[in-house]
N, C-alpha and C. Protein backbone atom coordinates (compact mmCIF):
# COMPACT_ATOMS: atom_id res chain seq x y z
N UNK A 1 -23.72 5.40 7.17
CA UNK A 1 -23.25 6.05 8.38
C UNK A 1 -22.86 7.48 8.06
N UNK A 2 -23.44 8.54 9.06
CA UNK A 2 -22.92 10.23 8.70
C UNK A 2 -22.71 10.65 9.85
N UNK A 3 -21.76 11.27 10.11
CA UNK A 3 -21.50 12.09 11.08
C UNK A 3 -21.37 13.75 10.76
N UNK A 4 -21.96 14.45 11.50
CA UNK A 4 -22.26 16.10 11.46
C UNK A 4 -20.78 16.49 12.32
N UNK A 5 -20.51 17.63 11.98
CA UNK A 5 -20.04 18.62 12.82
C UNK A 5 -18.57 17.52 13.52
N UNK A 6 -17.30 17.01 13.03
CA UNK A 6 -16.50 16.46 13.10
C UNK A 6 -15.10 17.73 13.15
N UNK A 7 -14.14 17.25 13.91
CA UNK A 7 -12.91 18.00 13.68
C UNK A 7 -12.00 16.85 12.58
N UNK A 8 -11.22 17.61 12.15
CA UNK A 8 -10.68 17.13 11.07
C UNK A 8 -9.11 18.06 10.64
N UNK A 9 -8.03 16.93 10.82
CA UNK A 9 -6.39 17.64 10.77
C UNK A 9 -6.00 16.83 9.52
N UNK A 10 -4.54 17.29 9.08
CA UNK A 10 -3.90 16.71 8.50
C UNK A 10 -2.82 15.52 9.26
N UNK A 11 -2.67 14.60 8.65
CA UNK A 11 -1.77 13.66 9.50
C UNK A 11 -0.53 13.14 9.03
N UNK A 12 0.72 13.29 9.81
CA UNK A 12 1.86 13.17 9.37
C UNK A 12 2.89 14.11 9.43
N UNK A 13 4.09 13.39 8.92
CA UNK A 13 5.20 14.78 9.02
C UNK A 13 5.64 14.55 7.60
N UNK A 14 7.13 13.58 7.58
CA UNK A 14 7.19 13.13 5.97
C UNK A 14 6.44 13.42 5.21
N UNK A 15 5.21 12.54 5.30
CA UNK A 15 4.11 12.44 4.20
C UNK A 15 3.70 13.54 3.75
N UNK A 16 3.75 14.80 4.42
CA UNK A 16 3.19 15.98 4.18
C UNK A 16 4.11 17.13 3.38
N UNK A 17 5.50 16.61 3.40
CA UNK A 17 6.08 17.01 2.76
C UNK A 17 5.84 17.46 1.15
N UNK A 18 5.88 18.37 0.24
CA UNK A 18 5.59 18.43 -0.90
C UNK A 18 4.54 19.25 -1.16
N UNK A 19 3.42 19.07 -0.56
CA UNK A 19 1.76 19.68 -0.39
C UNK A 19 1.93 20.88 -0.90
N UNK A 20 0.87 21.63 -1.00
CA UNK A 20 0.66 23.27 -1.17
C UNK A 20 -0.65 23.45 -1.18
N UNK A 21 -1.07 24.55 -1.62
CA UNK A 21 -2.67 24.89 -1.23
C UNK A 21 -3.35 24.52 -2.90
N UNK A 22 -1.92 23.74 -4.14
CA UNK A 22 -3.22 23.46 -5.23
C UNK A 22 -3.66 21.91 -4.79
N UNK A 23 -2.84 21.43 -3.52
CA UNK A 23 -2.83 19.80 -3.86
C UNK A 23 -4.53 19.51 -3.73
N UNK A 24 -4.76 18.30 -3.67
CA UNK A 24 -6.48 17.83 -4.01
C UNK A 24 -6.24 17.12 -2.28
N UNK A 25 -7.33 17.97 -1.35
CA UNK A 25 -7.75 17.43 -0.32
C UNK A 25 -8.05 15.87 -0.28
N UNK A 26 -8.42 15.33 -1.43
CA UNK A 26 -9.28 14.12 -1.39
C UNK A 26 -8.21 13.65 -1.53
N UNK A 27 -6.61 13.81 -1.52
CA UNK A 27 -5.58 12.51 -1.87
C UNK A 27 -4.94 12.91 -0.45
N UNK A 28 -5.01 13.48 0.33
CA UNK A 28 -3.98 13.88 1.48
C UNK A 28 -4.31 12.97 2.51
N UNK A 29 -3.52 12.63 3.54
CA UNK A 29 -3.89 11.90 5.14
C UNK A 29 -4.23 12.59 5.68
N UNK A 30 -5.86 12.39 6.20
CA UNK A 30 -6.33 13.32 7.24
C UNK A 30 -6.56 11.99 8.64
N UNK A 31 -6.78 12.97 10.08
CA UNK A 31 -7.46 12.59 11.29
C UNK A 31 -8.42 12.63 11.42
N UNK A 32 -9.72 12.01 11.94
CA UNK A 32 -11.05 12.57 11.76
C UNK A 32 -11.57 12.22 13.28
N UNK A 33 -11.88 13.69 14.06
CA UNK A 33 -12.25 13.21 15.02
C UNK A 33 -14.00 13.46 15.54
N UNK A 34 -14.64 12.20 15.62
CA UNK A 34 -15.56 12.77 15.94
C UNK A 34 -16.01 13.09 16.95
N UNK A 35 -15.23 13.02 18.06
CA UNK A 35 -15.43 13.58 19.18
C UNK A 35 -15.43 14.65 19.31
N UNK A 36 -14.72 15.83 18.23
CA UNK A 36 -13.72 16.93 18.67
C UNK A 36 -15.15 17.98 18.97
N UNK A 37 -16.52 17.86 18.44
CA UNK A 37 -17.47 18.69 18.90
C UNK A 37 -18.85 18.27 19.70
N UNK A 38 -18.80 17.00 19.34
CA UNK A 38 -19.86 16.18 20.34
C UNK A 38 -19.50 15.42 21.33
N UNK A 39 -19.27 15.26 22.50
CA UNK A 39 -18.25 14.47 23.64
C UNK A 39 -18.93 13.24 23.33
N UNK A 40 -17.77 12.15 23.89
CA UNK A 40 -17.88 10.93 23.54
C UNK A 40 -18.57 10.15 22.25
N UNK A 41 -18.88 10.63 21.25
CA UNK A 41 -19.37 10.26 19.98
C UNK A 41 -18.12 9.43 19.62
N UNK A 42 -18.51 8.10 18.61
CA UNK A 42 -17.49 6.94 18.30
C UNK A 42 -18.54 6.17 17.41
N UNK A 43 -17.62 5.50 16.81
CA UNK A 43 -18.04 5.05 15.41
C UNK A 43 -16.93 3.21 15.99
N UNK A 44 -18.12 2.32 15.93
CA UNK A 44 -18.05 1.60 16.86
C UNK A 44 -16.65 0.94 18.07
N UNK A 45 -17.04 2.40 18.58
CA UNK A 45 -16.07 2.75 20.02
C UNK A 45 -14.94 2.98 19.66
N UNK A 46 -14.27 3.26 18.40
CA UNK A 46 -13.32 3.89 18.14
C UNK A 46 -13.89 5.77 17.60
N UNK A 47 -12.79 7.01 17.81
CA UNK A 47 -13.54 7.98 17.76
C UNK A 47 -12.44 8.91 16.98
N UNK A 48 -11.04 8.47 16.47
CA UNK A 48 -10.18 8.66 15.48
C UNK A 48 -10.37 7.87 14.17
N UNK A 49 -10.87 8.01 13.39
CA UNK A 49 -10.88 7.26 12.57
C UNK A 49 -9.60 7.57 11.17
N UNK A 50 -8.38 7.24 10.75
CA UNK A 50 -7.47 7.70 9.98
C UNK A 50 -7.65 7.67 8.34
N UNK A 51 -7.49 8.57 7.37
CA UNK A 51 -7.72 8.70 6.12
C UNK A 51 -5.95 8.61 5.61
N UNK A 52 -5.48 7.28 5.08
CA UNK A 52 -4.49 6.87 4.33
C UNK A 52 -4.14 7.35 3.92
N UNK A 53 -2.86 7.63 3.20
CA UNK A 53 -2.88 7.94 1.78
C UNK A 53 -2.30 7.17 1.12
N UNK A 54 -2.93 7.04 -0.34
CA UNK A 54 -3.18 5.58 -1.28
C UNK A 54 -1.37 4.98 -1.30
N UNK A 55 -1.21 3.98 -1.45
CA UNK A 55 0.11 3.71 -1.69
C UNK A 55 0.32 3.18 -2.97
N UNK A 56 -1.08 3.09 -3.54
CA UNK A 56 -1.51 2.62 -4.84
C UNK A 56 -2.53 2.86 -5.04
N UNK A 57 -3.23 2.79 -6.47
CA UNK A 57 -4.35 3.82 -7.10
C UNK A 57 -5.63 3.23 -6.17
N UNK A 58 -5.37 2.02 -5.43
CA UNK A 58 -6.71 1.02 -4.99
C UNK A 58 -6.32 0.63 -3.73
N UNK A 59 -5.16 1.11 -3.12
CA UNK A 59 -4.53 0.73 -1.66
C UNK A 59 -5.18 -0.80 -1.14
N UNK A 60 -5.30 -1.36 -2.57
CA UNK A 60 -5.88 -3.01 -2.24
C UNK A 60 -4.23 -3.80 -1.16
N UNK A 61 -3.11 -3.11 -1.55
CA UNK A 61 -1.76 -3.85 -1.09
C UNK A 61 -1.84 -3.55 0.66
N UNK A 62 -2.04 -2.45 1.02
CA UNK A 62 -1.75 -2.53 2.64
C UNK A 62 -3.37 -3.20 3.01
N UNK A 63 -4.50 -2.71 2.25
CA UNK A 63 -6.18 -3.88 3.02
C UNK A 63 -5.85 -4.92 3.37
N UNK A 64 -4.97 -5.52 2.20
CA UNK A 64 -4.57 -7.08 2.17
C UNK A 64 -3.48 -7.45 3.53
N UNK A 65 -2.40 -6.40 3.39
CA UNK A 65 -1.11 -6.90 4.30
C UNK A 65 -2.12 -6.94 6.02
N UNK A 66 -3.36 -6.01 5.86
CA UNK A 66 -3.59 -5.31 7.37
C UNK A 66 -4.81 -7.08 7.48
N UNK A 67 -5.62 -7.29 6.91
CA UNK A 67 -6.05 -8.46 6.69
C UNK A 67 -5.33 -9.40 7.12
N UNK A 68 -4.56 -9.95 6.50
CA UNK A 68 -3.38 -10.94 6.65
C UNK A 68 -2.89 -11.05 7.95
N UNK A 69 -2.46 -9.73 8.42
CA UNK A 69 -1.87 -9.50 9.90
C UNK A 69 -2.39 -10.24 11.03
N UNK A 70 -4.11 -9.75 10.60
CA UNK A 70 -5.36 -10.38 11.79
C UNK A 70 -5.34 -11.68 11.40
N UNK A 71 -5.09 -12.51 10.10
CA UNK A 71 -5.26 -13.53 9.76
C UNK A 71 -4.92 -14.25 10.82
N UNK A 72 -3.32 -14.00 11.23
CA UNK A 72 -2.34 -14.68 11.51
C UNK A 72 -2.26 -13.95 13.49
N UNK A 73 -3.16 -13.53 13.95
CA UNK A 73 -3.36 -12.75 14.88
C UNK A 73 -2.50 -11.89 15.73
N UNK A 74 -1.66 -11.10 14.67
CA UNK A 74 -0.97 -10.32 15.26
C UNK A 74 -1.70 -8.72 14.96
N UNK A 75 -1.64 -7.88 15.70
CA UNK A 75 -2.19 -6.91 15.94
C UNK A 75 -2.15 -6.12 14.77
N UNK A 76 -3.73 -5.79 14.43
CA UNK A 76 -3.43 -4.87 12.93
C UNK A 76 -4.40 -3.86 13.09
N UNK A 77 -4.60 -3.04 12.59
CA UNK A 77 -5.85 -1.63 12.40
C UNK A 77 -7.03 -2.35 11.61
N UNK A 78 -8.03 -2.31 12.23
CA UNK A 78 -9.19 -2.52 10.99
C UNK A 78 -9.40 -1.44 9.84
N UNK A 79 -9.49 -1.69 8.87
CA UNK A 79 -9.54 -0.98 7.55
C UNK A 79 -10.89 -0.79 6.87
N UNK A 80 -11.49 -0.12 6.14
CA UNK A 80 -12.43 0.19 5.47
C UNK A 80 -12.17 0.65 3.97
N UNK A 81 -12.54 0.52 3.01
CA UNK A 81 -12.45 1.35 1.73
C UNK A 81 -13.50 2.07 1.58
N UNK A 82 -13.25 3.37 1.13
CA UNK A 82 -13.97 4.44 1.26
C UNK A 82 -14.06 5.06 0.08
N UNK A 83 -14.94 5.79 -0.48
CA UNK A 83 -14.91 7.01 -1.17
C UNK A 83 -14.90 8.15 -0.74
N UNK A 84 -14.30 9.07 -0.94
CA UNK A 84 -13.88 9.98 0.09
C UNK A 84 -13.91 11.44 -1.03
N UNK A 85 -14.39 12.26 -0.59
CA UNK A 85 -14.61 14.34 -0.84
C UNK A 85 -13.64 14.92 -0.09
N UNK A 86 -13.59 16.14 -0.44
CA UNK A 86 -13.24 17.20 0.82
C UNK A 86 -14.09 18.40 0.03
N UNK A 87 -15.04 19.32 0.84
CA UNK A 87 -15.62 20.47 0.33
C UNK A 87 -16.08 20.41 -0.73
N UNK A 88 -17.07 19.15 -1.00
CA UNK A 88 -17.61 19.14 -2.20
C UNK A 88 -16.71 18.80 -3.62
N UNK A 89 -15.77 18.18 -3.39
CA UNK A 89 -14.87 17.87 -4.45
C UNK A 89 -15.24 16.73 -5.31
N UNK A 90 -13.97 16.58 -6.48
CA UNK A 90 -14.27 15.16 -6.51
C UNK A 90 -13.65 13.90 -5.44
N UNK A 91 -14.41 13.01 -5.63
CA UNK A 91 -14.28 11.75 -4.50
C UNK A 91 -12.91 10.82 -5.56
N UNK A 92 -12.38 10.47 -3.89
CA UNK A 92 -10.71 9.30 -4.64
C UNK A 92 -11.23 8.23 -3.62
N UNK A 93 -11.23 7.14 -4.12
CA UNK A 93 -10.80 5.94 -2.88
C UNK A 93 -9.42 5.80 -2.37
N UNK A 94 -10.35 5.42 -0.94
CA UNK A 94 -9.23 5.88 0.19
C UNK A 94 -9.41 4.63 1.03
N UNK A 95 -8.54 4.55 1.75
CA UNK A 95 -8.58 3.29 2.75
C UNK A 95 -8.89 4.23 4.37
N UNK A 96 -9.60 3.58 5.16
CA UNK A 96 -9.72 4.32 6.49
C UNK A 96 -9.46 3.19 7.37
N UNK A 97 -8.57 3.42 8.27
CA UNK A 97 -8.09 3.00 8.84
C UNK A 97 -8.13 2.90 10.68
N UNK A 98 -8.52 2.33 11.55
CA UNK A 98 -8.08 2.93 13.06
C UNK A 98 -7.16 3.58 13.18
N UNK A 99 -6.55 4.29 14.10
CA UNK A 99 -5.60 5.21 14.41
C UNK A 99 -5.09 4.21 15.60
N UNK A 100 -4.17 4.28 15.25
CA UNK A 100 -2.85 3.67 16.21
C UNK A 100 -2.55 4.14 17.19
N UNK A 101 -3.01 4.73 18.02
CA UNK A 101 -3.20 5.82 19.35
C UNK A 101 -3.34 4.25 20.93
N UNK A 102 -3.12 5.41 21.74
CA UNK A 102 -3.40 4.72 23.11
C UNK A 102 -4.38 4.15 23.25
N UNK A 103 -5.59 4.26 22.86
CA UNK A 103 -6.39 3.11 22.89
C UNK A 103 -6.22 2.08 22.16
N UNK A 104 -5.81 2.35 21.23
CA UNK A 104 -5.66 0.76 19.96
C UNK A 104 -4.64 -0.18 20.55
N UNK A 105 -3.31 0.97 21.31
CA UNK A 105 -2.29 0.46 21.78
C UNK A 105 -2.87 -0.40 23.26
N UNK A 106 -3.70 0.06 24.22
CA UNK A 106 -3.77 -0.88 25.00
C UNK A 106 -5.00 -1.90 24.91
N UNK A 107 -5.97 -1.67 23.93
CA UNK A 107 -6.50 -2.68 23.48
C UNK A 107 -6.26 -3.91 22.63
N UNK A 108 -4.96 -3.46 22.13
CA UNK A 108 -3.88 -4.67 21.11
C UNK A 108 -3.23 -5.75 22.20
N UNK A 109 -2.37 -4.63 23.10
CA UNK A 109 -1.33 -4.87 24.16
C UNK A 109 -1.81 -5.21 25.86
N UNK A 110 -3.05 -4.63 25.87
CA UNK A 110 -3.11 -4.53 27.39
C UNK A 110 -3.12 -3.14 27.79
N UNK A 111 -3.17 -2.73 29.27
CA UNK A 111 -3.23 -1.72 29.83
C UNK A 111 -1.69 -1.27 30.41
N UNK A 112 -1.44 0.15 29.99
CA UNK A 112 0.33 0.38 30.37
C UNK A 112 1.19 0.16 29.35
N UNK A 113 0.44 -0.84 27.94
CA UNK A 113 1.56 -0.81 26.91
C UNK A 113 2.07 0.68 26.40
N UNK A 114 3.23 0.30 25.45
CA UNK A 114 3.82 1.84 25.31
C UNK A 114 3.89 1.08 23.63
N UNK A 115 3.43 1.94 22.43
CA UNK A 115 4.11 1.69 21.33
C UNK A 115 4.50 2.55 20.83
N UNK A 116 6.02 2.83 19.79
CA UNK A 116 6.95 3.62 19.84
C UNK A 116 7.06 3.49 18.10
N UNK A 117 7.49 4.82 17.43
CA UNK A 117 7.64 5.17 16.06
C UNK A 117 8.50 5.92 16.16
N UNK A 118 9.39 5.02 15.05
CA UNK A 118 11.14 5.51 14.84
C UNK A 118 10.85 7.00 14.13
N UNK A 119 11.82 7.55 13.87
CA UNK A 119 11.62 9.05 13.54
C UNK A 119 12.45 9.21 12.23
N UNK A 120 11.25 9.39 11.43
CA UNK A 120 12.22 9.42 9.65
C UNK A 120 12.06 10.52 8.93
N UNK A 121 13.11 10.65 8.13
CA UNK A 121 13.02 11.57 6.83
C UNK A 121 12.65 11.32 5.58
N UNK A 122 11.67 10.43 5.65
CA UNK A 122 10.75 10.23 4.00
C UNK A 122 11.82 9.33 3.18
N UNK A 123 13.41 9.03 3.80
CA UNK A 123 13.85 8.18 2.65
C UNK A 123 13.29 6.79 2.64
N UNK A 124 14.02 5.68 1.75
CA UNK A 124 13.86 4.68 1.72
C UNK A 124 14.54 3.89 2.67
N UNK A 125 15.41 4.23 3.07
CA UNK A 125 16.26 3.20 4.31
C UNK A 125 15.33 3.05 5.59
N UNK A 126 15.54 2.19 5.88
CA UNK A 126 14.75 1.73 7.10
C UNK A 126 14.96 2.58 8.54
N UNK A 127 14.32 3.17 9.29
CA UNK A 127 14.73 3.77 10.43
C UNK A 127 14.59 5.66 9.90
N UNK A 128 14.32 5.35 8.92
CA UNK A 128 15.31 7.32 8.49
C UNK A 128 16.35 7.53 9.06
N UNK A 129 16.67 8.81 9.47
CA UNK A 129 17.64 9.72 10.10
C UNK A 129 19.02 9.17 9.33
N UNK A 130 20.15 10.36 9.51
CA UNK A 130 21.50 10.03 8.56
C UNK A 130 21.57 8.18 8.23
N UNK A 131 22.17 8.38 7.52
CA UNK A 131 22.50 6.76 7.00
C UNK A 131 21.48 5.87 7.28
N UNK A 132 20.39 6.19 7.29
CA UNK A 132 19.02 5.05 7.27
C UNK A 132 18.62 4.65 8.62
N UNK A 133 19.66 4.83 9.51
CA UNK A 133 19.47 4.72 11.10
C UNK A 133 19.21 6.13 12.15
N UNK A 134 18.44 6.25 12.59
CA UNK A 134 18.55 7.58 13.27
C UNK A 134 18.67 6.79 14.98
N UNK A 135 18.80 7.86 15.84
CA UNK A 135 19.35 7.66 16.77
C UNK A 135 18.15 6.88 17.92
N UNK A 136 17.27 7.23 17.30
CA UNK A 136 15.91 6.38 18.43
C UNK A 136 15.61 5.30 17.71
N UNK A 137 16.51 4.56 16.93
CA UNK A 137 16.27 3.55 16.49
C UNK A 137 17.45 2.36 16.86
N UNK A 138 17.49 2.67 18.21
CA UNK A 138 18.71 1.81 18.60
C UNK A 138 18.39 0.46 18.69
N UNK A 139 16.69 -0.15 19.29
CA UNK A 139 16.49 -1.39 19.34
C UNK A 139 16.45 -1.99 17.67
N UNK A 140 16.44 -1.42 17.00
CA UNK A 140 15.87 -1.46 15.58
C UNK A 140 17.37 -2.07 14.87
N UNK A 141 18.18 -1.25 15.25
CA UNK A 141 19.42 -1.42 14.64
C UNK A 141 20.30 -2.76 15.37
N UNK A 142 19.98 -2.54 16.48
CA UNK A 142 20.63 -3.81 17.12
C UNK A 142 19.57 -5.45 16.76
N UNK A 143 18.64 -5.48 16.37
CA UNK A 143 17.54 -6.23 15.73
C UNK A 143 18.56 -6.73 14.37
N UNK A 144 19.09 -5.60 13.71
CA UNK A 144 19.06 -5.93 12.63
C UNK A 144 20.85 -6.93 12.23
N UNK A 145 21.70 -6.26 13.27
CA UNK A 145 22.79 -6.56 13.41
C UNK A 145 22.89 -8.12 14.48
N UNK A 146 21.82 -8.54 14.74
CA UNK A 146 22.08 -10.07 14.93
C UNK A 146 21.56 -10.98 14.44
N UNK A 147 22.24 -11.59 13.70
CA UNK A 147 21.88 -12.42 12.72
C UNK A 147 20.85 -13.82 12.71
N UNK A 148 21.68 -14.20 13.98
CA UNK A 148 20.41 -14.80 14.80
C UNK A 148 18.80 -14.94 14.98
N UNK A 149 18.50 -13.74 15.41
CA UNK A 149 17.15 -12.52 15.65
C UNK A 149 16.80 -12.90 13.94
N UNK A 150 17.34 -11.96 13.44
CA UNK A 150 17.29 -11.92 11.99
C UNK A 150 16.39 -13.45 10.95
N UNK A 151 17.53 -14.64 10.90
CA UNK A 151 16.71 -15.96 10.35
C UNK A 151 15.43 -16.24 11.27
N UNK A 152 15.59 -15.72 12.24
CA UNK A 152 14.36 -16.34 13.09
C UNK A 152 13.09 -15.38 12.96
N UNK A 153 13.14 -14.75 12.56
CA UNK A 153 12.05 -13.44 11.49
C UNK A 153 11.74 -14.19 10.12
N UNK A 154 12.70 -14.39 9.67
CA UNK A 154 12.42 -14.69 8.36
C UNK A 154 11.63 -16.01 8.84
N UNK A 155 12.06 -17.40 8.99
CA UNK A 155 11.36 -17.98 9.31
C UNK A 155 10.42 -17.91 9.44
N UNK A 156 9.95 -17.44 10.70
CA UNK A 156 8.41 -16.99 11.19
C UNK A 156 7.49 -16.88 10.25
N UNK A 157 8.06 -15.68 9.58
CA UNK A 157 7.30 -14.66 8.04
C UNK A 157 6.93 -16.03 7.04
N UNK A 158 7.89 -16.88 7.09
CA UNK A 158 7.79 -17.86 5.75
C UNK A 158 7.14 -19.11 6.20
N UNK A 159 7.04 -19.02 7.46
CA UNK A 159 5.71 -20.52 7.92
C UNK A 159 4.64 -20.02 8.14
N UNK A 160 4.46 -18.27 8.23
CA UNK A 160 2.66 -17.65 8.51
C UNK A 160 2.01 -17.67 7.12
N UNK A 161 3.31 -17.36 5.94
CA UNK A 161 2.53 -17.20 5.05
C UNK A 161 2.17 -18.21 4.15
N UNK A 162 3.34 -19.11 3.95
CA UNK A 162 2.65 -20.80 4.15
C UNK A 162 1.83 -21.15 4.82
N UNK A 163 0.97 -21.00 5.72
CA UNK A 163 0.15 -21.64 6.36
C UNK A 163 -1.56 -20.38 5.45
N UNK A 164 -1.03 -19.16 5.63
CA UNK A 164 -2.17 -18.38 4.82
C UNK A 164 -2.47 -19.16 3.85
N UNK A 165 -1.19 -19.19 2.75
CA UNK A 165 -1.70 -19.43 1.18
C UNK A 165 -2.61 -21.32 1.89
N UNK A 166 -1.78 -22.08 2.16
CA UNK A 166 -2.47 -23.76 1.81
C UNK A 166 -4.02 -23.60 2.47
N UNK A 167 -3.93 -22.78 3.56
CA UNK A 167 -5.17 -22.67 4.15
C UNK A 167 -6.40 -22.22 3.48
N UNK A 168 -6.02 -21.21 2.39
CA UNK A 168 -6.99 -20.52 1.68
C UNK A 168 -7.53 -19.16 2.29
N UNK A 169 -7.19 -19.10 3.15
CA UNK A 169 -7.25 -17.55 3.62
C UNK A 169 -6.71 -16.41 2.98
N UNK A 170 -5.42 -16.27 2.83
CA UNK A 170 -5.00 -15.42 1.81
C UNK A 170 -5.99 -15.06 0.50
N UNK A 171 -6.17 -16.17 0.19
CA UNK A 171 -7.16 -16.38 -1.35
C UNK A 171 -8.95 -15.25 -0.61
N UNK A 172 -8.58 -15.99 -0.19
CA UNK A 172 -10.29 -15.70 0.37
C UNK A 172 -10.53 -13.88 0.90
N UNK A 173 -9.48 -13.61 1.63
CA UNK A 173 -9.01 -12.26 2.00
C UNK A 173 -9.06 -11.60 0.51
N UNK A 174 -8.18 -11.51 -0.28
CA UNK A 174 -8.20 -10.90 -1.25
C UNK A 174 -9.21 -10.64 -1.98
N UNK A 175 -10.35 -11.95 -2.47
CA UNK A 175 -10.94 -11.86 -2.98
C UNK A 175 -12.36 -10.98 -2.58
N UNK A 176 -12.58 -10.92 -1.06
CA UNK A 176 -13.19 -10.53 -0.28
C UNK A 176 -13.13 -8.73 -0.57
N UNK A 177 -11.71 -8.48 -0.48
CA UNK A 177 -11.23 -7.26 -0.48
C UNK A 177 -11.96 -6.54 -1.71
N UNK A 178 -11.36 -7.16 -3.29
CA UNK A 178 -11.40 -7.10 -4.31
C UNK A 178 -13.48 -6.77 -5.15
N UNK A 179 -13.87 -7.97 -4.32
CA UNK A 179 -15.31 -7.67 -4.48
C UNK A 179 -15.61 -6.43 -3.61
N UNK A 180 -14.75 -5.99 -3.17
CA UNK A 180 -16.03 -4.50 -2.18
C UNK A 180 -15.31 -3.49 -3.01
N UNK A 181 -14.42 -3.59 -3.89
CA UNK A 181 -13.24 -2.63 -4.64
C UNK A 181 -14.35 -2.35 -5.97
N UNK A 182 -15.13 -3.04 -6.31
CA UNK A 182 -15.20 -3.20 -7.66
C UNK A 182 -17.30 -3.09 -7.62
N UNK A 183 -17.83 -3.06 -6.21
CA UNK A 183 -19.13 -2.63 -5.80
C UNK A 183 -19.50 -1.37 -5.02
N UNK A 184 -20.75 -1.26 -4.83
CA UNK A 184 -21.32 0.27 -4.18
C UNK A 184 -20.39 1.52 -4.36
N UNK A 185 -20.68 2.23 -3.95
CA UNK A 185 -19.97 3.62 -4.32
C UNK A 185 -18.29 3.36 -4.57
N UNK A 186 -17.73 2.56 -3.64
CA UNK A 186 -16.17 2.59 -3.90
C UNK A 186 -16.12 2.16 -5.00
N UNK A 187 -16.85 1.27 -5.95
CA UNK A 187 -16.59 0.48 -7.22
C UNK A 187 -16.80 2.19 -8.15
N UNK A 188 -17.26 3.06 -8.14
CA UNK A 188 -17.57 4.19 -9.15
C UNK A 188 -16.80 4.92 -9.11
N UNK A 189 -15.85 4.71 -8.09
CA UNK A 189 -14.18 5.94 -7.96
C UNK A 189 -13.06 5.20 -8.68
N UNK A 190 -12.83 3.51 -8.75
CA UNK A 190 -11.78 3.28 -9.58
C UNK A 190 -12.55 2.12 -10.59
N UNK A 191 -11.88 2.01 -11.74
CA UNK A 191 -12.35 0.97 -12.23
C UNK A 191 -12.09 -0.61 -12.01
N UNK A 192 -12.96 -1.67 -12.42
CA UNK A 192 -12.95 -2.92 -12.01
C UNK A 192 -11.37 -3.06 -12.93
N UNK A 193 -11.47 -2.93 -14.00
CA UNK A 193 -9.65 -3.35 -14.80
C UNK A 193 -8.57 -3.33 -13.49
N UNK A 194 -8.51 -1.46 -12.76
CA UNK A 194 -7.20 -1.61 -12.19
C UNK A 194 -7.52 -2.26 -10.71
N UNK A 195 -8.36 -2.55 -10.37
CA UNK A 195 -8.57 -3.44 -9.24
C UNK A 195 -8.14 -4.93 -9.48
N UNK A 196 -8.55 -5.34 -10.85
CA UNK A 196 -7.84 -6.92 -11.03
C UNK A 196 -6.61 -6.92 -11.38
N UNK A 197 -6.07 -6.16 -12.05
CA UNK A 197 -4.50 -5.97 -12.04
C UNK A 197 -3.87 -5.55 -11.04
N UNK A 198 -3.95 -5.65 -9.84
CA UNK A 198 -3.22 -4.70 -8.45
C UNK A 198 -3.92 -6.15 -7.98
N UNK A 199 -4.80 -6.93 -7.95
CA UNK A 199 -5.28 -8.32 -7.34
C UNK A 199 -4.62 -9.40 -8.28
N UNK A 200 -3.80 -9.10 -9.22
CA UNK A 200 -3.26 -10.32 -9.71
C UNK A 200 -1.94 -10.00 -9.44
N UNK A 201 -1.66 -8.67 -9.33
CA UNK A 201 0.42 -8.89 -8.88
C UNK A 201 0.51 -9.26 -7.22
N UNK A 202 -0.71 -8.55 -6.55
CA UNK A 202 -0.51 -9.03 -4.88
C UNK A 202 -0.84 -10.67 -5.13
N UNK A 203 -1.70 -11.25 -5.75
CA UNK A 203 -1.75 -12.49 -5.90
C UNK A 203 -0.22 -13.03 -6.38
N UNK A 204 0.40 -12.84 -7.33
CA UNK A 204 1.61 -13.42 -7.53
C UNK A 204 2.52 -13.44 -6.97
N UNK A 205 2.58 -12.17 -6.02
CA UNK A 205 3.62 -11.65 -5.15
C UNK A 205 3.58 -12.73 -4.10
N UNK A 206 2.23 -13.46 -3.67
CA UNK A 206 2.11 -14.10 -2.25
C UNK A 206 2.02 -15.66 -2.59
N UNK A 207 2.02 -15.71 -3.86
CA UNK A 207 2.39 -16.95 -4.60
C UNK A 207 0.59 -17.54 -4.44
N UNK A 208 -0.01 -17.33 -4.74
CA UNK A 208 -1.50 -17.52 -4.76
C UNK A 208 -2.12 -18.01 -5.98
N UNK A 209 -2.35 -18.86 -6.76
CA UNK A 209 -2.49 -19.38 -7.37
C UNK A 209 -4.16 -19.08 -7.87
């Protein structure tokens, strides 16, 4: 698949933090639109397509979590692994992702859904803004302060993913993942070693045997 003549941004706020003009295009989050010079052009009917940035050398950990998500049919981005340039560079694998935009949102949700992103400062606390909570994170915070709400999350989380692992899906997902990590062009950007080591700690992590 090639597309000519595409617009193309950087994506993010946090994330972009740090950058300068030596960083390597090929590791940054870009937007890719191919609409932005041919009207209605889409890459099957989506026309944002999002460029990650790795969260690990093989971003095998979010393929898997975004996998998993659909497993269990709650709304996730379809993903791709990519090898990825900018201006003739060298190529990094990258994960590409849908863009989480109004269409994804009312094709997840329906027509009229609204989905909403808390507003952070790159720390680790949940929510950002002062003390890990910022102020548009009021449903978020009140979520977290009833305890109630709270076991009944956990729960949930701990009978989907029991039902992944006995089912063999989990297994099967990964391994799925792992073989396209380690073939065709994406297999020549990282090596097969750190693909099975990043597939044996997400394996241990999810208790996968």
């Amino acid at each position: 698949m090639s597309f000519e003549n595409v617009g193309l941004k950087l994506k993010g706020n946090s994330s972009l933090r740090g950058i300068s003009a030596q960083s390597d295009p090929a590791t940054l989050p870009w937007i890719i639109r191919l609409d932005r010079f041919v009207d209605d052009r889409t890459w099957d009917g989506w026309s944002e397509p999002v460029v990650h940035a790795n969260s690990s050398e093989t971003s095998l950990n979010e393929a898997i979590a975004l996998s998993l998500f659909a497993e269990t049919g709650l709304a996730a981005e379809a993903a791709v692994s990519s090898s990825f340039s900018v201006n003739g560079g060298g190529s990094a694998l990258r994960l590409i992702v849908q863009n989480s935009n109004e269409q994804w949102t009312e094709t997840n949700f329906g027509e009229g859904a609204l989905l909403y992103k808390s507003e952070g400062d790159g720390g680790e606390d949940f929510g950002g803004g002062q003390g890990g909570m910022s102020r548009s994170n009021v449903l978020a915070e009140r979520f977290r302060a009833n305890e109630e709400f709270g076991h009944t999350i956990d729960d949930a989380a701990s009978a989907l993913q029991a039902e992944l692992i006995d089912s063999g899906r989990a297994a099967e997902s990964l391994d799925q993942r792992q073989n396209t990590l380690t073939g065709g062009a994406v297999g020549e950007v990282v090596s097969a070693d750190t693909v099975r080591s990043e597939a044996s700690q997400i394996a241990e992590a999810l208790g996968i045997e």
